[in-house]
PDB file of N, CA and C in Angstrom:
ATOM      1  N   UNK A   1       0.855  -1.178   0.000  1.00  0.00           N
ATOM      2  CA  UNK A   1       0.000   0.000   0.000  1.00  0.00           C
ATOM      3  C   UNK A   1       0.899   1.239   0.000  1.00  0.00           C
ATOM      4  N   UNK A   2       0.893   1.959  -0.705  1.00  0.00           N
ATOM      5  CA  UNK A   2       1.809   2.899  -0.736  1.00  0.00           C
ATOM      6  C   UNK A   2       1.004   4.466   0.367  1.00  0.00           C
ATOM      7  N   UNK A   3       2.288   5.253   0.780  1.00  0.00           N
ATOM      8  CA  UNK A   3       1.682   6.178   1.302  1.00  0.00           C
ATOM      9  C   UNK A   3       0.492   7.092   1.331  1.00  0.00           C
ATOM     10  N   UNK A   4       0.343   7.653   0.011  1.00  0.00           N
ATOM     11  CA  UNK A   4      -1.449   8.105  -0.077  1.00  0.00           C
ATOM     12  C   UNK A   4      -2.164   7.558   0.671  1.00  0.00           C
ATOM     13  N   UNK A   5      -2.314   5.830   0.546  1.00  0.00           N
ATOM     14  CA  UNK A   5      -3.936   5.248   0.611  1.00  0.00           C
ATOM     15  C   UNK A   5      -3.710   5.189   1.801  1.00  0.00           C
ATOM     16  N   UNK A   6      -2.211   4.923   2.908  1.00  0.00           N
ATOM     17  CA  UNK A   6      -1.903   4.584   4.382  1.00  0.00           C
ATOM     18  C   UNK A   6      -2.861   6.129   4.666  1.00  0.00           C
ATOM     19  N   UNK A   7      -2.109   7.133   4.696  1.00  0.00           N
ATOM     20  CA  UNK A   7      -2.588   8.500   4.827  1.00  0.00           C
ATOM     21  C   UNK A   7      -4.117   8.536   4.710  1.00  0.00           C
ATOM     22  N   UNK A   8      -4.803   8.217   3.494  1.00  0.00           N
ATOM     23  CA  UNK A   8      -6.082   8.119   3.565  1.00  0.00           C
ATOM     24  C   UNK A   8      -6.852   7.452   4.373  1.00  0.00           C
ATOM     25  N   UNK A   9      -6.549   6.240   4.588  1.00  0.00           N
ATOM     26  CA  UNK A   9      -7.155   5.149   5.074  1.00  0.00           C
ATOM     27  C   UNK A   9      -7.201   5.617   7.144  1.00  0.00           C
ATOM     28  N   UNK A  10      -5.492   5.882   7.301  1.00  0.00           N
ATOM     29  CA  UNK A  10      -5.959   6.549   8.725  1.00  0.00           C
ATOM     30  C   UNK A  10      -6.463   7.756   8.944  1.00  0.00           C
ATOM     31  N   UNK A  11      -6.950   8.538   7.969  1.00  0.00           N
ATOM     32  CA  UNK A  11      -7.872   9.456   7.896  1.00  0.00           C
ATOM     33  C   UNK A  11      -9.459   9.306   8.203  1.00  0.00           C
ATOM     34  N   UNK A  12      -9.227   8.455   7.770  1.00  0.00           N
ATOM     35  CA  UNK A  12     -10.916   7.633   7.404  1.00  0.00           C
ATOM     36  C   UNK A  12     -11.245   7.205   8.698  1.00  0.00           C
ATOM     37  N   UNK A  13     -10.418   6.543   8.821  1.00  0.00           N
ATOM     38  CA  UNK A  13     -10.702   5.816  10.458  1.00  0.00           C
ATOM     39  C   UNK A  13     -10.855   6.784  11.912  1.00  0.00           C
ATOM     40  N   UNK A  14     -10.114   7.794  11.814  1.00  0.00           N
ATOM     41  CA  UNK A  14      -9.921   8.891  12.690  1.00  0.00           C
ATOM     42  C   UNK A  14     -11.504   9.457  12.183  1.00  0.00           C
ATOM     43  N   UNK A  15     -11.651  10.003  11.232  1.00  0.00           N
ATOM     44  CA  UNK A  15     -12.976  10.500  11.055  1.00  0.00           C
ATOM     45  C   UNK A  15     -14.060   9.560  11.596  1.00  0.00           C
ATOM     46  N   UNK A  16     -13.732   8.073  10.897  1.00  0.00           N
ATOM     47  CA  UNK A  16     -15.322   7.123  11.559  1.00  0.00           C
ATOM     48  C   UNK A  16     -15.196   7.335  13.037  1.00  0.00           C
ATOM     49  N   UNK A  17     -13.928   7.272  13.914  1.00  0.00           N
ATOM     50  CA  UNK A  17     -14.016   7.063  15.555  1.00  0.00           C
ATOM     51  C   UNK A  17     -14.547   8.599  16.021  1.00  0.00           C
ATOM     52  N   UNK A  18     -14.365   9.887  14.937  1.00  0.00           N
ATOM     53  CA  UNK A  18     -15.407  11.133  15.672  1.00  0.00           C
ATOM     54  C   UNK A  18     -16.770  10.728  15.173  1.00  0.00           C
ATOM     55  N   UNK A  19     -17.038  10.420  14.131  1.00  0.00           N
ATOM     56  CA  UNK A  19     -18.457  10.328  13.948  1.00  0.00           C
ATOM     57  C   UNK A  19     -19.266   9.634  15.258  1.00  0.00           C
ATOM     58  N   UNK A  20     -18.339   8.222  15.982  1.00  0.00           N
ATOM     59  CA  UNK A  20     -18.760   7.328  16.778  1.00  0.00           C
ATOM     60  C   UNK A  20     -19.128   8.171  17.981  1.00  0.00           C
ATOM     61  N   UNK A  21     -18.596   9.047  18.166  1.00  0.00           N
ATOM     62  CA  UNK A  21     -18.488  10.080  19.689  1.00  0.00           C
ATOM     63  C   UNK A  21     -19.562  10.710  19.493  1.00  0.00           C
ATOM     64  N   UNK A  22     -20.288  11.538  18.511  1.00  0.00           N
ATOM     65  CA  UNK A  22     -21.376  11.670  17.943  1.00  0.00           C
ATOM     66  C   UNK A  22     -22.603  10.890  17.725  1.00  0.00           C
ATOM     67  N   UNK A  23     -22.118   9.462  18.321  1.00  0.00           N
ATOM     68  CA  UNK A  23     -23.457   8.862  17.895  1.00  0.00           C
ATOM     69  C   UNK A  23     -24.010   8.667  16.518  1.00  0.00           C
ATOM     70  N   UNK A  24     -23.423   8.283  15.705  1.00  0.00           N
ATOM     71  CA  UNK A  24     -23.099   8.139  14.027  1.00  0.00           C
ATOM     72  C   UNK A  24     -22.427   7.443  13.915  1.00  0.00           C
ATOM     73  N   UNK A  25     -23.686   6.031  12.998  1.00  0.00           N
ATOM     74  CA  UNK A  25     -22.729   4.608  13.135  1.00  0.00           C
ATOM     75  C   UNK A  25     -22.199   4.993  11.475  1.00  0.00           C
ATOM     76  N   UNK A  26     -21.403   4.451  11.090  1.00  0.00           N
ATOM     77  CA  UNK A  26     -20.499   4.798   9.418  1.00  0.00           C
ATOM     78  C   UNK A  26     -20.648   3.562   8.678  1.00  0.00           C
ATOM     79  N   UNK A  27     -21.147   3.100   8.322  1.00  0.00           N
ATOM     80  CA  UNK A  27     -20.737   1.640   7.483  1.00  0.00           C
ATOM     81  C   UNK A  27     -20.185   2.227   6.116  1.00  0.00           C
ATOM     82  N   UNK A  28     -19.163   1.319   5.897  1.00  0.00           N
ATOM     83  CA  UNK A  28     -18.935   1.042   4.302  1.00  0.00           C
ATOM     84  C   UNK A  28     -18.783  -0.238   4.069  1.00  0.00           C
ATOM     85  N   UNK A  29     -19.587  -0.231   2.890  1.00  0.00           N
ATOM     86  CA  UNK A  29     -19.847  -1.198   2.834  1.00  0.00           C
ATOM     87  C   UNK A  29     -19.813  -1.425   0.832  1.00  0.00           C
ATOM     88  N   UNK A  30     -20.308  -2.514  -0.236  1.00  0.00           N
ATOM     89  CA  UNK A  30     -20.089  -2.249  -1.176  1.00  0.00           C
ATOM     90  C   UNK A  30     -22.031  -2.173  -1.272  1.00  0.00           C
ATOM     91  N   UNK A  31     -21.821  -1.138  -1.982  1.00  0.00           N
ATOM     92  CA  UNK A  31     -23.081  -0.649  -2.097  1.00  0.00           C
ATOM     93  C   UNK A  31     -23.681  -1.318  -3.533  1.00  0.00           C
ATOM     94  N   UNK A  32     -24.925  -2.127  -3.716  1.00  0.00           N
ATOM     95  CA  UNK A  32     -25.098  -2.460  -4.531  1.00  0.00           C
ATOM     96  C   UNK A  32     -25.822  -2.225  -5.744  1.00  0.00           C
ATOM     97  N   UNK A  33     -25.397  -2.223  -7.322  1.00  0.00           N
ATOM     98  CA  UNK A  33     -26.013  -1.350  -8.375  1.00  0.00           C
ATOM     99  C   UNK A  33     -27.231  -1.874  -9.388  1.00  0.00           C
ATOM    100  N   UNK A  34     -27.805  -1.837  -9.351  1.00  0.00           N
ATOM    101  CA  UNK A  34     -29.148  -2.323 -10.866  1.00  0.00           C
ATOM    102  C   UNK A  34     -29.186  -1.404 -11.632  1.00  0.00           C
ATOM    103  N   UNK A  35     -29.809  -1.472 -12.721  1.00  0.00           N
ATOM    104  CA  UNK A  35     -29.841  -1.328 -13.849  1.00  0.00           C
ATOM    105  C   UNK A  35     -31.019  -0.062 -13.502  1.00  0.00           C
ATOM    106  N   UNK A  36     -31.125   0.901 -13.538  1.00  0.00           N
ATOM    107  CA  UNK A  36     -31.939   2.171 -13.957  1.00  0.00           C
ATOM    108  C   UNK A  36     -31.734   3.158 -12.372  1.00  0.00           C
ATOM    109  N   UNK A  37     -30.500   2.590 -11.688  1.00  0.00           N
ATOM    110  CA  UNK A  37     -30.766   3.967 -10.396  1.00  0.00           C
ATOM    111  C   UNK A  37     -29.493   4.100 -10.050  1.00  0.00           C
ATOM    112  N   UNK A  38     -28.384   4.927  -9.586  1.00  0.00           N
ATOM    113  CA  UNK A  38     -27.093   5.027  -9.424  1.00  0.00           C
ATOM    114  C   UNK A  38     -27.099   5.098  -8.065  1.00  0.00           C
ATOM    115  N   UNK A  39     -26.178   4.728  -7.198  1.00  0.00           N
ATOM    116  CA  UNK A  39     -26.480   4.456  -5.561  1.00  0.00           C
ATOM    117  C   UNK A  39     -24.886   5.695  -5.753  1.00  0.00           C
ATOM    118  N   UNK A  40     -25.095   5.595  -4.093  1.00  0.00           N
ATOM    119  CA  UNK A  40     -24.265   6.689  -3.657  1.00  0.00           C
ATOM    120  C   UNK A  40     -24.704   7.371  -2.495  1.00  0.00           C
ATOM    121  N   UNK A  41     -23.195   7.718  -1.492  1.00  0.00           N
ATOM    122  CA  UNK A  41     -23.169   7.306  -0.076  1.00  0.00           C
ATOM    123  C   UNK A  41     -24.062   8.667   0.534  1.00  0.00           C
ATOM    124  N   UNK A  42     -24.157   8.168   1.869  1.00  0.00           N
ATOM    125  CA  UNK A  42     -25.392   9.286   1.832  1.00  0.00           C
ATOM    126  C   UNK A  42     -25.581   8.924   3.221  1.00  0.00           C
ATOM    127  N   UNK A  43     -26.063   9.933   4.076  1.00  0.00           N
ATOM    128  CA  UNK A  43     -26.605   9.721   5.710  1.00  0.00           C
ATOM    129  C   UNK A  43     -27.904   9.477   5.472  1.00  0.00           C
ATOM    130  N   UNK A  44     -28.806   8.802   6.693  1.00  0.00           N
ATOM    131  CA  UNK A  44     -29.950   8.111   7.000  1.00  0.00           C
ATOM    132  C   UNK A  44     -29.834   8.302   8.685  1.00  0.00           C
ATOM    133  N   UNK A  45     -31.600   7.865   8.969  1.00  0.00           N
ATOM    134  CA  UNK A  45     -31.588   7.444  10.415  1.00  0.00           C
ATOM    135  C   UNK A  45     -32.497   6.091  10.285  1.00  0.00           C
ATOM    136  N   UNK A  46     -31.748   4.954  11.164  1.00  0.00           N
ATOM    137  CA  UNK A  46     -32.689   3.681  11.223  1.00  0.00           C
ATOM    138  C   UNK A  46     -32.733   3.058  12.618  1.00  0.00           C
ATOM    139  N   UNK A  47     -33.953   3.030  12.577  1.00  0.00           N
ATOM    140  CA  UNK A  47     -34.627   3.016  13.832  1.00  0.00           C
ATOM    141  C   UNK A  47     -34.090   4.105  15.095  1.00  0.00           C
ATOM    142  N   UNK A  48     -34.290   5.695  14.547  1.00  0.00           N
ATOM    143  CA  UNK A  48     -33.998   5.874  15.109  1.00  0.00           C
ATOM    144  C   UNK A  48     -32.615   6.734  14.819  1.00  0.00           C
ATOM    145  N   UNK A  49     -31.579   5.580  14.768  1.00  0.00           N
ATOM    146  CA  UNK A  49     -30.191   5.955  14.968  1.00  0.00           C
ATOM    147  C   UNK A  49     -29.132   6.709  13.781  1.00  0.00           C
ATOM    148  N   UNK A  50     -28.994   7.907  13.313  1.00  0.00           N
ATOM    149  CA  UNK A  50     -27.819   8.544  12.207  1.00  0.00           C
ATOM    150  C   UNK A  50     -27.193   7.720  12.012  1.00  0.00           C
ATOM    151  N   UNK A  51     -27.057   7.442  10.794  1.00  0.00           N
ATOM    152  CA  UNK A  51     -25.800   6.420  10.297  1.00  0.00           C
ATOM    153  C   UNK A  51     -25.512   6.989   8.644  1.00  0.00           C
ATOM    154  N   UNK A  52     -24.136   6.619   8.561  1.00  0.00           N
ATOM    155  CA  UNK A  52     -23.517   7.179   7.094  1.00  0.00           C
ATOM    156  C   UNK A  52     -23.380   6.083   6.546  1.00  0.00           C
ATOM    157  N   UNK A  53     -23.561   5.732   5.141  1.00  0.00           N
ATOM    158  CA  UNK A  53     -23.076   4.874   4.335  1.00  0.00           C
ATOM    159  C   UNK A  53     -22.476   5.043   3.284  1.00  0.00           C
ATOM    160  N   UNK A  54     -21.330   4.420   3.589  1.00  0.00           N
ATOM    161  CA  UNK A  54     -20.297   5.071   2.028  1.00  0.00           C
ATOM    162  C   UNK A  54     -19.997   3.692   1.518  1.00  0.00           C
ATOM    163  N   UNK A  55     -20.060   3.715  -0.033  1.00  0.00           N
ATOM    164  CA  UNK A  55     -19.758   2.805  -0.515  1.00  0.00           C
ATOM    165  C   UNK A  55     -18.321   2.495  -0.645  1.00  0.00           C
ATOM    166  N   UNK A  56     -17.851   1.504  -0.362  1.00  0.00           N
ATOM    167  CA  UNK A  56     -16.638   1.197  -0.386  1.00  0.00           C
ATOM    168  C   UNK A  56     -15.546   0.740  -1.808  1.00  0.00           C
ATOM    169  N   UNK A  57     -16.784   1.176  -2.350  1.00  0.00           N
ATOM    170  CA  UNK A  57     -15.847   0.636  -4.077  1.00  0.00           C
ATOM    171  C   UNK A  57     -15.596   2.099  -4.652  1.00  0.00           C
ATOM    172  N   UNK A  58     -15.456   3.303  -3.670  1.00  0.00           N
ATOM    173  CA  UNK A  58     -15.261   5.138  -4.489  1.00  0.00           C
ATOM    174  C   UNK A  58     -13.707   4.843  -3.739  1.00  0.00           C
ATOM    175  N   UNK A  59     -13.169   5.367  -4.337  1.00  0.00           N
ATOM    176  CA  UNK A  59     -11.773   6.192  -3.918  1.00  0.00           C
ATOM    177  C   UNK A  59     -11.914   6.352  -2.637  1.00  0.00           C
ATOM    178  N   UNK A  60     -10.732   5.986  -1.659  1.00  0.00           N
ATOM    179  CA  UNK A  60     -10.648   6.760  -0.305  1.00  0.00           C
ATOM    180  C   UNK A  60     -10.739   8.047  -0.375  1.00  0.00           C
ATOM    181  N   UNK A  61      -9.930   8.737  -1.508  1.00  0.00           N
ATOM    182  CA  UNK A  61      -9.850  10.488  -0.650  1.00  0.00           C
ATOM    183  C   UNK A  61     -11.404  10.543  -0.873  1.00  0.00           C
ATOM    184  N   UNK A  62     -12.130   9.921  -1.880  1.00  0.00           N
ATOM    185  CA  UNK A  62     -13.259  10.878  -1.891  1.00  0.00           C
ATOM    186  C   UNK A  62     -14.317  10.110  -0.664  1.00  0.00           C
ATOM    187  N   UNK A  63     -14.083   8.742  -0.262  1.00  0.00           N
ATOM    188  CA  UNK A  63     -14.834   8.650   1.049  1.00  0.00           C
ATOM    189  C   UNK A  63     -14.499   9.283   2.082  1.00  0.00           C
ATOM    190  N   UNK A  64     -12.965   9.665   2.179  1.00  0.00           N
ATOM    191  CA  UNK A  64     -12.393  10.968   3.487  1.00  0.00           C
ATOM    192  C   UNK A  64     -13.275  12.177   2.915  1.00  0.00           C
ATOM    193  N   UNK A  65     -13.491  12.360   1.907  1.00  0.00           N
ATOM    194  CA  UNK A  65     -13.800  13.954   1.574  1.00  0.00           C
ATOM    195  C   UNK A  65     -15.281  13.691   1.822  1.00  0.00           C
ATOM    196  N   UNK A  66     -16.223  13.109   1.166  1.00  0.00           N
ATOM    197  CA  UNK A  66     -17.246  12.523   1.798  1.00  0.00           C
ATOM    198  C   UNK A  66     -17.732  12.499   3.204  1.00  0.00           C
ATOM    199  N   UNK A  67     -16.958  11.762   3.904  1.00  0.00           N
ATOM    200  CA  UNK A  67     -17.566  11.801   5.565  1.00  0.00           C
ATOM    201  C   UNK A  67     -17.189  13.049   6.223  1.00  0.00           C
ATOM    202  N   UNK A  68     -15.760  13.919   5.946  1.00  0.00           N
ATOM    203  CA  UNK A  68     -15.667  14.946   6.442  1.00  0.00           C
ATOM    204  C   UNK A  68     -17.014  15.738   6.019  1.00  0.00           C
ATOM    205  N   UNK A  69     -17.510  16.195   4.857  1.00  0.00           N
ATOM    206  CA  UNK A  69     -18.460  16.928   4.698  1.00  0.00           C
ATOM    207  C   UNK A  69     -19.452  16.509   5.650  1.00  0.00           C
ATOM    208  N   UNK A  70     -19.861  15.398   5.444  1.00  0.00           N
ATOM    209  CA  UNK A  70     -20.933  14.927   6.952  1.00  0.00           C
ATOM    210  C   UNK A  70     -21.122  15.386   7.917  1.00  0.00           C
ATOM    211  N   UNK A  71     -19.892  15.143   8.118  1.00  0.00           N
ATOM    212  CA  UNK A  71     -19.448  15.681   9.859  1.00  0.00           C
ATOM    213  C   UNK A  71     -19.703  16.988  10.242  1.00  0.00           C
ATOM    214  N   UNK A  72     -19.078  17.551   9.220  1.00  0.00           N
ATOM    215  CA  UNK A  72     -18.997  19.126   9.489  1.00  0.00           C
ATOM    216  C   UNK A  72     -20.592  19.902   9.095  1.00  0.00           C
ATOM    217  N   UNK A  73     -21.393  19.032   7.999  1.00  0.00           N
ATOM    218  CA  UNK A  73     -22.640  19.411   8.167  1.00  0.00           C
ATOM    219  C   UNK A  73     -23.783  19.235   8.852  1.00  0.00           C
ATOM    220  N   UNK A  74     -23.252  17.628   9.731  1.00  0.00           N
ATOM    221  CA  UNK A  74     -24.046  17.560  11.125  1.00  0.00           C
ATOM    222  C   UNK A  74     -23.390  18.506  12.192  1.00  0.00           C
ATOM    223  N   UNK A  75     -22.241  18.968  12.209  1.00  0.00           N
ATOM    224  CA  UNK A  75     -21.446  19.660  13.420  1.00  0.00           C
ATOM    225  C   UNK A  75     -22.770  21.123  12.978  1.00  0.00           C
ATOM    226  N   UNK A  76     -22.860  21.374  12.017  1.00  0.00           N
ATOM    227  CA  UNK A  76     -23.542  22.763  11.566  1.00  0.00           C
ATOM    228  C   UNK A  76     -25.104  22.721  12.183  1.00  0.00           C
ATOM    229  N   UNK A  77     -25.490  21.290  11.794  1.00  0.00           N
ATOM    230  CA  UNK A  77     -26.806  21.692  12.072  1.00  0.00           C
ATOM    231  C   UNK A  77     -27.296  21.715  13.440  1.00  0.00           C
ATOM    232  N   UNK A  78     -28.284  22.936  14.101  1.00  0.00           N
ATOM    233  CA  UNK A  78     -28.690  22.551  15.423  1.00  0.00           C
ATOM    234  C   UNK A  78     -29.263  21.073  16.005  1.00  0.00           C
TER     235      UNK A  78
END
């Protein structure tokens, strides 16, 4: 694994363990595609509970760039 993805990857993880402090579970997971709808990662609440789902088959920086936006737009909202 060369440096970028190390860099990315403990990025990612540092971001999922603030989301966790927040109460924001993160899955990635591989998100699955059919034929007439394009998926793509996105916050939800189930039963209840905020959770992010990022698909795990995008680029790290853009799942780091991804959950940071999250964060910082749940940090925003009252």
């Amino acid at each position: 694994m060369d440096q970028g993805k190390k860099k990315h990857r403990a990025v990612l993880q540092e971001l999922i363990s603030v989301a966790r402090q927040h109460n924001i579970e993160v899955r990635t997971e591989k998100l699955l595609r059919e034929i007439g709808y394009r998926v793509h990662n996105g916050r939800c609440r189930l039963r209840g509970k905020a959770m992010i789902l990022i698909d795990r088959e995008t680029p790290l920086s853009d799942q780091v760039d991804f959950l940071a936006s999250e964060l910082n737009e749940t940090h925003r909202t009252p």
